[in-house]
Protein backbone atom coordinates (compact mmCIF):
# COMPACT_ATOMS: atom_id res chain seq x y z
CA UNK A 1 -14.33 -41.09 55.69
CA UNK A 2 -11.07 -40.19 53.35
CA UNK A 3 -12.41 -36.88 53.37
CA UNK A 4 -12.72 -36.34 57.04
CA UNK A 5 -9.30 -37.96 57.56
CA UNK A 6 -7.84 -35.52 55.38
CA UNK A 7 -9.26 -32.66 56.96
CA UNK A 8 -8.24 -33.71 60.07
CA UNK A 9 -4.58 -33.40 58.89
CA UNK A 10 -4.86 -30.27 57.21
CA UNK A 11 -5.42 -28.61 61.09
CA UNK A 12 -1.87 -27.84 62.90
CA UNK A 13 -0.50 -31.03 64.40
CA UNK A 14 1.81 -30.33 67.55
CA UNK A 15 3.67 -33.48 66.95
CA UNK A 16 4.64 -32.39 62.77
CA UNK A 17 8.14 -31.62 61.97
CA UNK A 18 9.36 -28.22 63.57
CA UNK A 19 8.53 -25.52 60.90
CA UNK A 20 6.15 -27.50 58.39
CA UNK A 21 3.94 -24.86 56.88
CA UNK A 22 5.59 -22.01 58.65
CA UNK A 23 7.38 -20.46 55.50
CA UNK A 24 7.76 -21.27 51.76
CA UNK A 25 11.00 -22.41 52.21
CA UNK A 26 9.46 -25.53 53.95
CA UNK A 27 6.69 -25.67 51.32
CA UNK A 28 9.63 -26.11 48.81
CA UNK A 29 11.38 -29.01 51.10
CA UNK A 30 8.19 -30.79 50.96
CA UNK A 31 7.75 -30.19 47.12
CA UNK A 32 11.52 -31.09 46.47
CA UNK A 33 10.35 -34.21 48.94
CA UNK A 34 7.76 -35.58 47.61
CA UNK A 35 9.08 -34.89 43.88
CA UNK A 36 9.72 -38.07 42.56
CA UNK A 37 6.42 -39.51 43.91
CA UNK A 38 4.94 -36.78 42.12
CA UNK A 39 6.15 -37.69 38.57
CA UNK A 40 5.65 -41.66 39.19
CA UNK A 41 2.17 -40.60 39.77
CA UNK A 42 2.07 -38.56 36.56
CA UNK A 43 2.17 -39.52 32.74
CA UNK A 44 4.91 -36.69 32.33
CA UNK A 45 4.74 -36.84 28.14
CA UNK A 46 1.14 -35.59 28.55
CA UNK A 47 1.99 -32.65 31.14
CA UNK A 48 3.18 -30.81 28.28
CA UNK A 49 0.05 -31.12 26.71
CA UNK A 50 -2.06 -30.64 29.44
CA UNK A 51 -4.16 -26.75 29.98
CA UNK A 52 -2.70 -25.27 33.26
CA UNK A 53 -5.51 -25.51 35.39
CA UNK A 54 -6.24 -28.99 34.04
CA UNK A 55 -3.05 -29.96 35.74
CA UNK A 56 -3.53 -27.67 38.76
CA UNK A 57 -6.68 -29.76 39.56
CA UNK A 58 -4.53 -33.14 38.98
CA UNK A 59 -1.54 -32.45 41.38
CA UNK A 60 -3.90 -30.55 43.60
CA UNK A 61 -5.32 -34.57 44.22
CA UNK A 62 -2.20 -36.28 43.98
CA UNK A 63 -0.96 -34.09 46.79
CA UNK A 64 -3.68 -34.90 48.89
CA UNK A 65 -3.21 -37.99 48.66
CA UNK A 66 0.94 -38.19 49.45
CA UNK A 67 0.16 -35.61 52.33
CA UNK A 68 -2.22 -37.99 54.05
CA UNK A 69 0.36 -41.15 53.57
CA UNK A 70 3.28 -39.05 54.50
CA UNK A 71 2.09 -37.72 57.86
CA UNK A 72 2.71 -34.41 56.53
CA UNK A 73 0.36 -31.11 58.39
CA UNK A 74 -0.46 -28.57 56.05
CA UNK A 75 -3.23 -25.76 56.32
CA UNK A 76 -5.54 -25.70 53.22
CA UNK A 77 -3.86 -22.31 51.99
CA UNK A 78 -0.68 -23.88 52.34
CA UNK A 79 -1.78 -27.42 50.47
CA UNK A 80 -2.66 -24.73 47.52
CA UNK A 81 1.19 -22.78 48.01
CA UNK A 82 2.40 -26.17 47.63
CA UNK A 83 0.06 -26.91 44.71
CA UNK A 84 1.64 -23.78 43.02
CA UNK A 85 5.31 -24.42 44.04
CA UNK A 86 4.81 -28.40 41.85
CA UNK A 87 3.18 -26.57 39.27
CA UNK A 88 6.10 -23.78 38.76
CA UNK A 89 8.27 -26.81 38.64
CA UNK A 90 6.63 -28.69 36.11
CA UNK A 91 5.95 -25.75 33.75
CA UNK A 92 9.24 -24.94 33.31
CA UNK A 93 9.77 -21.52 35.29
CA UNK A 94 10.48 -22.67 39.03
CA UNK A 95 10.72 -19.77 40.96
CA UNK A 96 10.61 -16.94 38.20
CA UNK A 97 6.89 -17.83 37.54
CA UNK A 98 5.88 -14.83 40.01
CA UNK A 99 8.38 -12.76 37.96
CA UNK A 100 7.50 -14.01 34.68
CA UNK A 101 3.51 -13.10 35.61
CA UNK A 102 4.45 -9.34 36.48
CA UNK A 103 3.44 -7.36 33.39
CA UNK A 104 5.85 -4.37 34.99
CA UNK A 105 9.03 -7.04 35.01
CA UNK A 106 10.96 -5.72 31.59
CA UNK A 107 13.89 -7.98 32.15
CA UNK A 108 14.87 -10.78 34.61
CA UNK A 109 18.43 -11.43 35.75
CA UNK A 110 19.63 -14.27 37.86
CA UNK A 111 23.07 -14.00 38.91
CA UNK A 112 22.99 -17.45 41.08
CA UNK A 113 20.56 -19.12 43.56
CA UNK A 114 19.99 -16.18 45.40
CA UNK A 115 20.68 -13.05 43.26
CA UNK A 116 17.55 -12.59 41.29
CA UNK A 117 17.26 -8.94 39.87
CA UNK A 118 14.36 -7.76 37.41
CA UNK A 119 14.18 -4.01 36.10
CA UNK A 120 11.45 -2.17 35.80
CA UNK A 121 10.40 1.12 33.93
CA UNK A 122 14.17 1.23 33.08
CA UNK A 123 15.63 0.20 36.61
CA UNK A 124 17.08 -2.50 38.13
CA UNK A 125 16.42 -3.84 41.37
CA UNK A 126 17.14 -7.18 43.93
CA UNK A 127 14.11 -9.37 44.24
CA UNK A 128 13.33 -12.25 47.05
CA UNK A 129 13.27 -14.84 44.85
CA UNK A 130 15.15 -17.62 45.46
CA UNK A 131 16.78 -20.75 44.09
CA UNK A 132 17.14 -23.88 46.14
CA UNK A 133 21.08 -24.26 44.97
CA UNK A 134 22.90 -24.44 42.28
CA UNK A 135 21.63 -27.58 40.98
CA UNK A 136 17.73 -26.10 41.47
CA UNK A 137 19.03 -23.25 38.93
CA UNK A 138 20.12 -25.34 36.29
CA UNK A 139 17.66 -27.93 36.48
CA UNK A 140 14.77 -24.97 35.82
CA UNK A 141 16.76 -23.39 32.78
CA UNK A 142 17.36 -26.90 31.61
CA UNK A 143 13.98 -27.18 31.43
CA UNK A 144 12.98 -24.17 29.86
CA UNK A 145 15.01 -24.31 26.96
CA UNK A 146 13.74 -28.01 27.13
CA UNK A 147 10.53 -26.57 25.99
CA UNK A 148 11.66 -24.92 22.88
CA UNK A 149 13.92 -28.02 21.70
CA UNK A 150 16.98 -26.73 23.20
CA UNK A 151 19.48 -28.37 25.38
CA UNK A 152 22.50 -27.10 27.50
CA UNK A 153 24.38 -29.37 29.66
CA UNK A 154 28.63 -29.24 30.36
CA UNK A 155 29.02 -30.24 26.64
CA UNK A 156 26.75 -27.06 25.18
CA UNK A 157 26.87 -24.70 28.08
CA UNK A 158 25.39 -21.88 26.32
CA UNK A 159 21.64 -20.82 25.16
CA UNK A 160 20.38 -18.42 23.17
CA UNK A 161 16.80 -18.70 22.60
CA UNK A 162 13.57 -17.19 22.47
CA UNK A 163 10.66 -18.67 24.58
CA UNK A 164 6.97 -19.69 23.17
CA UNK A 165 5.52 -16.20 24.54
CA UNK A 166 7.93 -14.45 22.55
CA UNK A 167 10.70 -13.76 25.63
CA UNK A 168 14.56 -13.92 24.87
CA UNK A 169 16.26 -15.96 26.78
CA UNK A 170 20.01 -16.40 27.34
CA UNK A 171 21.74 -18.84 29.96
CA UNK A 172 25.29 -19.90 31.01
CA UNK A 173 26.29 -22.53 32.80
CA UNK A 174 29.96 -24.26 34.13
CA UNK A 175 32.30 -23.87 33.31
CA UNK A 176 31.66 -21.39 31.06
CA UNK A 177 29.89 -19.08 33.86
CA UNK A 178 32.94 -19.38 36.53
CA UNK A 179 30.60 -18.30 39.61
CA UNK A 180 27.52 -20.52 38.45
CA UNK A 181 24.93 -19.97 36.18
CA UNK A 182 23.39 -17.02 34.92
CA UNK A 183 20.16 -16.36 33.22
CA UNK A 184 18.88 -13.50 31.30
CA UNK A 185 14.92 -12.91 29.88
CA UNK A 186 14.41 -10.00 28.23
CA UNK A 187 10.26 -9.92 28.01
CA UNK A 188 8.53 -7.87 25.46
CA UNK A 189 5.05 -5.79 25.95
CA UNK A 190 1.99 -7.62 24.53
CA UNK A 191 0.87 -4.68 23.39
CA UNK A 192 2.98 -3.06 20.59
CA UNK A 193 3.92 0.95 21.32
CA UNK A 194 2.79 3.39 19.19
CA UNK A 195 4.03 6.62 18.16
CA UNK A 196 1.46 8.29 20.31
CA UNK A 197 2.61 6.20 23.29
CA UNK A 198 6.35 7.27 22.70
CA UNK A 199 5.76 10.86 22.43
CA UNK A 200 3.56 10.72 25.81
CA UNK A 201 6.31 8.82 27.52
CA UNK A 202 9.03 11.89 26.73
CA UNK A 203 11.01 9.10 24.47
CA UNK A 204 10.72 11.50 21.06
CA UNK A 205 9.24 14.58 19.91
CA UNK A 206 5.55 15.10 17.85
CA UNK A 207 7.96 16.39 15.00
CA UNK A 208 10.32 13.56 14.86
CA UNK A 209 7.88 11.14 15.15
CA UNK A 210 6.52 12.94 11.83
CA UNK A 211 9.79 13.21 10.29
CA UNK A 212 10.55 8.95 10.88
CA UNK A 213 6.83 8.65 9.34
CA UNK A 214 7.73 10.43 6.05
CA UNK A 215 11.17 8.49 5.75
CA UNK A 216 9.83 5.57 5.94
CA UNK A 217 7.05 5.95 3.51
CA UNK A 218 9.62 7.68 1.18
CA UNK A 219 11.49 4.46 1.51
CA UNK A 220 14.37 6.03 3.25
CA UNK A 221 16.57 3.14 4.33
CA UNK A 222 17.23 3.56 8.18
CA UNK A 223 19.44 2.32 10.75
CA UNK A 224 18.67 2.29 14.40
CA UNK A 225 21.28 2.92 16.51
CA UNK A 226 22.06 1.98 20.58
CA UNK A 227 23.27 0.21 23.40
CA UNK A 228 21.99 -2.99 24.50
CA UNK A 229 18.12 -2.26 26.26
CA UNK A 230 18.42 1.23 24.33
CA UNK A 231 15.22 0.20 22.78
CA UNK A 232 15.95 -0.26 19.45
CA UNK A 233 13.84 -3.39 18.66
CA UNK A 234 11.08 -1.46 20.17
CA UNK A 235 11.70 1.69 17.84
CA UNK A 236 12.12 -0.97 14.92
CA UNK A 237 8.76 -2.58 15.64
CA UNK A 238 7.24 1.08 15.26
CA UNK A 239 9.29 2.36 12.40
CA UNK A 240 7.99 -1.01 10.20
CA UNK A 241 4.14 0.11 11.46
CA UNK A 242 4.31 2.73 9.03
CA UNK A 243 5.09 0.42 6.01
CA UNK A 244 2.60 0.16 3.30
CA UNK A 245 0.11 -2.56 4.25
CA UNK A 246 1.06 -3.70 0.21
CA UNK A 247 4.18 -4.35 0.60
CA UNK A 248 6.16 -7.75 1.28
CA UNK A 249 8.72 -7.75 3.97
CA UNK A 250 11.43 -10.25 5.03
CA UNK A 251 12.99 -10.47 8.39
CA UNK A 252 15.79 -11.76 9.45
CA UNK A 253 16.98 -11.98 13.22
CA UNK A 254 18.65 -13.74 15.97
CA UNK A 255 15.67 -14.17 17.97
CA UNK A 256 12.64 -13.50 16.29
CA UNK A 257 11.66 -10.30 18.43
CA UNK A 258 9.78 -8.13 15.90
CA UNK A 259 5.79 -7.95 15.72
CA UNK A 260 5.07 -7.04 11.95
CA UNK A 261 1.27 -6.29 11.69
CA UNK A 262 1.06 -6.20 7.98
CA UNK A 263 -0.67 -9.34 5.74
CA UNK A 264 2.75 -9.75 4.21
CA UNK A 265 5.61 -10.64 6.01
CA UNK A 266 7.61 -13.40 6.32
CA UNK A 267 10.05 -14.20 9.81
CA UNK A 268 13.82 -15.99 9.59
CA UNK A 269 15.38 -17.06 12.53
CA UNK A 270 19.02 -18.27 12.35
CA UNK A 271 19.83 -21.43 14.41
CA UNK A 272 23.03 -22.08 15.85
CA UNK A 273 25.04 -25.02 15.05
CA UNK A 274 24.03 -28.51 16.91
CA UNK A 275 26.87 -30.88 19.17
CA UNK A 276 28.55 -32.14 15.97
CA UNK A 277 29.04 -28.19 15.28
CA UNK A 278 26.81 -28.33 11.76
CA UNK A 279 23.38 -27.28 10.73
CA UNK A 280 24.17 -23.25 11.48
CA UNK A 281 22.15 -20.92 9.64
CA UNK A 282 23.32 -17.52 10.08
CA UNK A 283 22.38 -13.87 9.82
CA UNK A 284 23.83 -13.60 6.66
CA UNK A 285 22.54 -16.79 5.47
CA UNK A 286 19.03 -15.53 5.69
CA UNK A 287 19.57 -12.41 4.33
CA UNK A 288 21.23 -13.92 1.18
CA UNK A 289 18.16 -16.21 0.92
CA UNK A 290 15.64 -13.41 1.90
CA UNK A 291 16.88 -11.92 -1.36
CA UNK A 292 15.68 -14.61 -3.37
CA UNK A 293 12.11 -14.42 -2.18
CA UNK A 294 11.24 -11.19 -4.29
CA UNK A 295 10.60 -8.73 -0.51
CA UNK A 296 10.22 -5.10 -1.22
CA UNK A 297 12.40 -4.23 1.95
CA UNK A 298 14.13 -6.58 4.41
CA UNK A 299 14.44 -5.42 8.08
CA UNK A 300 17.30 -7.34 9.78
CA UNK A 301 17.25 -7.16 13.47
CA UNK A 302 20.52 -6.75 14.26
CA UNK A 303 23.47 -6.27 12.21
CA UNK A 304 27.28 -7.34 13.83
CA UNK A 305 29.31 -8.90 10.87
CA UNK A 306 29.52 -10.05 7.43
CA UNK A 307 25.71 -9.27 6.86
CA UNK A 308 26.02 -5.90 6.70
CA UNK A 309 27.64 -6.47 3.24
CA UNK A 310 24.47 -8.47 1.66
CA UNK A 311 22.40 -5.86 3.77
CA UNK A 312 24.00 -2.70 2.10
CA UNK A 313 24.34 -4.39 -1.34
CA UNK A 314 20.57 -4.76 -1.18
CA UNK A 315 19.54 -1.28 0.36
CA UNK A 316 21.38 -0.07 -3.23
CA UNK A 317 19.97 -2.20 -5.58
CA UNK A 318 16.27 -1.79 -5.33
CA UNK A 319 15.87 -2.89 -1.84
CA UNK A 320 15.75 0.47 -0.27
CA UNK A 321 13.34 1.26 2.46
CA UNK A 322 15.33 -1.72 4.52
CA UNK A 323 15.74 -1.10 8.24
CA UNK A 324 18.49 -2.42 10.51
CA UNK A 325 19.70 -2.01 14.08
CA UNK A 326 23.29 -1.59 15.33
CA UNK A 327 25.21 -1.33 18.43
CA UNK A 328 26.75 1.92 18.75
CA UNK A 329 27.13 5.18 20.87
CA UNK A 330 25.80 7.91 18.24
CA UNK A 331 25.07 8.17 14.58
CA UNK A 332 29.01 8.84 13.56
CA UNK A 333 29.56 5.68 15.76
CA UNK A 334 26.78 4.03 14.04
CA UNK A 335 28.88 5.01 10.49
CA UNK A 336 32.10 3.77 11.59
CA UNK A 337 30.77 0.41 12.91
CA UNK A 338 29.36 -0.19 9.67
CA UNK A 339 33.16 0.25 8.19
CA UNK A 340 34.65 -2.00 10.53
CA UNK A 341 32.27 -4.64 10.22
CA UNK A 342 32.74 -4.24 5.83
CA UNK A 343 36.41 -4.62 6.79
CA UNK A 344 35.74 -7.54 8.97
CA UNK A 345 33.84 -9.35 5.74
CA UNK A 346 37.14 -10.09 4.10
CA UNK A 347 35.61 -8.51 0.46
CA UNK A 348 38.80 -6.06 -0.35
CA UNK A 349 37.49 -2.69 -0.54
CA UNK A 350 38.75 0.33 0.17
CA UNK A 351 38.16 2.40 2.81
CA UNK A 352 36.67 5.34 0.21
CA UNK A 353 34.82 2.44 -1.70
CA UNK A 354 33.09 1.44 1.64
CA UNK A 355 32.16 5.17 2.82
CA UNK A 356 30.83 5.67 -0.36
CA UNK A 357 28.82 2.27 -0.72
CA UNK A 358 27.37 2.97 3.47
CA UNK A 359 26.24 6.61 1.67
CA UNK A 360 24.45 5.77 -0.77
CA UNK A 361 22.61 2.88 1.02
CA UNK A 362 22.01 4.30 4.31
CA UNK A 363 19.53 7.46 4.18
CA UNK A 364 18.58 7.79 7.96
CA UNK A 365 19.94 6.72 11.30
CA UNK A 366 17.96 7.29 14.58
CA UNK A 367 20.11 7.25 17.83
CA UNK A 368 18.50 5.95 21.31
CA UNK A 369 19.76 5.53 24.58
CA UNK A 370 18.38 4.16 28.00
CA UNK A 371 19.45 7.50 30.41
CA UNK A 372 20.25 7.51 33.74
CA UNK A 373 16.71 7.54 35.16
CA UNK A 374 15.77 4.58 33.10
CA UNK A 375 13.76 6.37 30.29
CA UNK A 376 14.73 5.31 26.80
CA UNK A 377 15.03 8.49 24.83
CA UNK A 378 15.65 9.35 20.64
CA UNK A 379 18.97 11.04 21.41
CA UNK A 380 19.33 12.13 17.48
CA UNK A 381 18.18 11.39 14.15
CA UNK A 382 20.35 12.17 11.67
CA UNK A 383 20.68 11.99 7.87
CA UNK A 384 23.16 10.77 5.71
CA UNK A 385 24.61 13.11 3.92
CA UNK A 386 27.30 11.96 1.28
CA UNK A 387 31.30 10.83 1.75
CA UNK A 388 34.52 12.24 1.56
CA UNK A 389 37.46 9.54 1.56
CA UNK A 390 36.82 7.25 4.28
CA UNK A 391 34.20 9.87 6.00
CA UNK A 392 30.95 9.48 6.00
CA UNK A 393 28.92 12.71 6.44
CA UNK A 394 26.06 12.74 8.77
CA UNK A 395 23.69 16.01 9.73
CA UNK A 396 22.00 15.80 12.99
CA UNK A 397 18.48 17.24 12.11
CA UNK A 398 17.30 16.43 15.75
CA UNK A 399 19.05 15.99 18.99
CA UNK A 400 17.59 15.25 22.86
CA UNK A 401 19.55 18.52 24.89
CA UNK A 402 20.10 17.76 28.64
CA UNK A 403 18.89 20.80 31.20
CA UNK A 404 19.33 19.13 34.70
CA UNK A 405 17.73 16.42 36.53
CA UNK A 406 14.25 16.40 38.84
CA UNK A 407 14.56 16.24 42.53
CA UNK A 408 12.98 12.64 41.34
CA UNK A 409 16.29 12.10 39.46
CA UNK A 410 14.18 12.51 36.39
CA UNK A 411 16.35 14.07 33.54
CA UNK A 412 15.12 17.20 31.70
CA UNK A 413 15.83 17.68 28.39
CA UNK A 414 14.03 19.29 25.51
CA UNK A 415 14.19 17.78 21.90
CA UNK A 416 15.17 20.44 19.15
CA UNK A 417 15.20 20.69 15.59
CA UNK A 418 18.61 21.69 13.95
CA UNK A 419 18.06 23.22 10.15
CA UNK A 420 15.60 21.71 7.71
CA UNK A 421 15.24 18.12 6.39
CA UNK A 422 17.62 17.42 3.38
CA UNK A 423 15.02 14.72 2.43
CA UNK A 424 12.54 17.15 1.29
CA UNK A 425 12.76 16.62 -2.15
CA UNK A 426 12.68 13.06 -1.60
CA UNK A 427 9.47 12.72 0.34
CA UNK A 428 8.16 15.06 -2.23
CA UNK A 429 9.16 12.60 -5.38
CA UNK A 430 7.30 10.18 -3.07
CA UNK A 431 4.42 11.75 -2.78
CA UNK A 432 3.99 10.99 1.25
CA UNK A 433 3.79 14.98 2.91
CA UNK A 434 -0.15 15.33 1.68
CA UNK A 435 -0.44 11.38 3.22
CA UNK A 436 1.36 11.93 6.31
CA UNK A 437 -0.17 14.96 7.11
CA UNK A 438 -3.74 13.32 6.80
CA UNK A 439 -1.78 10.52 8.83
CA UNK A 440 -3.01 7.73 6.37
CA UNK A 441 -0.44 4.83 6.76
CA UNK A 442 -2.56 2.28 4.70
């Protein structure tokens, strides 16, 4: 009898509310509705816990039920919209689940309610996803960081975080964010590129992908240079592939972003401070303390202040082989940010002592940039060459030469070689040109 009632009120009913069932936007008044009958219906400390479809199947009855006492006319497909709409809610992700289930989305930017941009294959672009209000935003991204024991509220109005499927994600909110709040996710490929993939894409050369092989099984220390979405933790998560499968290896990052596939490795995540402003651990922190845990190289993720001391210090003393990113526009860049940042460390050295001490840690540094079609591209790698005062000397042994752009907009470029590796001699003291060229990495 329940049954047939409730069928009954899933058919159109002339005399429903103008506009029930007509467009999401009314699916979400009901859900927003009918919310807090929802949760008094459900034990919320065992949501968390629950499988996804497990709970599907328990708000899908719960609904049934408050649509039949509530008068409300719904079709079936729209009873299971609605079903989805709770569910979004609940889970954490509102209306970014959609976005968050695209395996083309890259990044997703919400500038307010109702400017929600993602970028794909290097672009961006204005999606119809929508936020109730204001308040709808920063209830969802207080629940999200919720989820990974994270709070932000007028007190702590800033998060940086990275989610349980391995997303970074960064929110601001009043009155910090003077418009409203903004969210960033930055979303990383399940499947880890390869070398192979790279050259394919256009993003490096079948040479330089064999000269990065060879420096890093000669244990040439390397720093990755670029903007910010340049692709540099992606290049980093390639460059540590090659890595001896025998070696131990520390990290040390913001965010813990990397995807080490060796047996050995061990992951350190800083933490900022808590309310009372105590409890930070920072970059530096954990490479000091990865230093004590005997690694043969330590890859820090990104390196912006008084790390890059500890980090240099240990790329000299037996260490070498470590890898590091930085922000900068090209490899000179990348040599004079290092500079500023020893400066920054308050250690008093002069300006010849630091050239010399980035020389004789640094061997490598690989330049990418995301171009103006939204490719990421190996603009140079260069080596290290030696100082001279303050100046550090870098050859560019290959460089990414622009020809024109595609009637696509595509830019065309061809990668060239300039001169011959000054590592030589080193990969052949390693003993890696036979191994590369068989392509062991083992």
């Amino acid at each position: 009898m329940q049954l047939a009632r409730f069928a009954s009120k899933l058919r159109r009913d002339p005399s429903a509310p103008a506009g029930y069932g007509d467009a999401r936007e009314d699916l979400q008044s009901i859900a927003t509705r009918l919310h807090d009958k929802i949760l008094d219906r459900l034990d919320l400390a065992a949501v968390s816990q629950l499988p996804r479809e497990e709970l599907r199947v328990r708000l899908r009855t719960i609904l049934e039920q408050l649509v039949l006492a509530e008068g409300i006319s719904v079709s079936h497909g729209e009873l299971g919209t609605l079903v989805d709409t709770v569910l979004d809610e609940l889970t954490g992700h509102g209306p970014l689940e959609v976005l968050l289930a695209d395996p083309t989305v890259s990044d997703v930017l919400v500038n307010g309610p109702d400017r929600v941009f993602v970028e794909r294959e290097g672009k961006l672009m204005l999606t119809d996803v929508r936020f109730r209000d204001e308040r709808h935003l920063i209830h969802t991204i207080q629940r999200m960081v919720a989820r990974i024991g994270r709070r932000i509220d007028e007190s702590s109005p800033m998060v940086d975080a990275r989610l349980p499927d391995g997303s970074r994600i960064n929110a601001v909110i009043p009155p910090l964010a003077i418009d409203g709040a903004a969210l960033s996710i930055r979303r990383f490929s399940q499947r880890a590129l390869t070398g192979e993939d790279l050259v394919a894409s256009g993003a490096m050369s079948r040479d330089m992908l064999a000269y990065l092989h060879l420096a890093v099984r000669a244990r040439c220390s390397i720093i990755v240079s670029g903007g910010t979405g340049a692709g540099k933790t992606t290049l980093l998560n390639l460059l540590s592939g090659f890595i001896s499968k025998r070696e131990r290896i520390i990290t040390a990052e913001d965010a813990a972003e990397l995807r080490l596939q060796q047996p050995h490795v061990v992951r350190l995540e800083s933490r900022p401070a808590n309310l009372e402003g105590k409890g930070a651990v920072s970059i530096r922190d954990l490479v000091k303390n990865a230093l004590r845990m005997r690694p043969d190289r330590i890859i820090v993720g990104e390196v912006r202040g008084a790390e890059v001391l500890d980090m240099l210090q240990a790329m000299n003393t037996g260490h070498d082989g470590s890898m590091a990113t930085v922000h900068a526009n090209s490899c000179d860049d990348a040599m004079s940010r290092l500079m500023t940042m020893l400066g920054m460390t308050g250690t008093p050295l002069a300006e010849a002592t630091m050239a010399q001490l980035i020389a004789r840690s640094v061997h490598v540094v690989v330049q990418v940039a995301r171009m103006q079609d939204g490719k990421r591209r190996i603009t140079a790698i260069g080596e290290v060459l030696g100082s001279d005062g303050g100046r550090i000397a870098v050859n560019t042994l290959f460089s990414f030469e622009r020809v024109g752009v595609s009637s696509d907009g595509s830019i065309r470029g061809t990668y060239k070689q300039h001169g011959s590796s000054m590592m030589t001699d080193r990969f052949r003291a390693a003993g890696v040109i036979a191994g590369a060229a068989s392509g062991e990495v083992g």
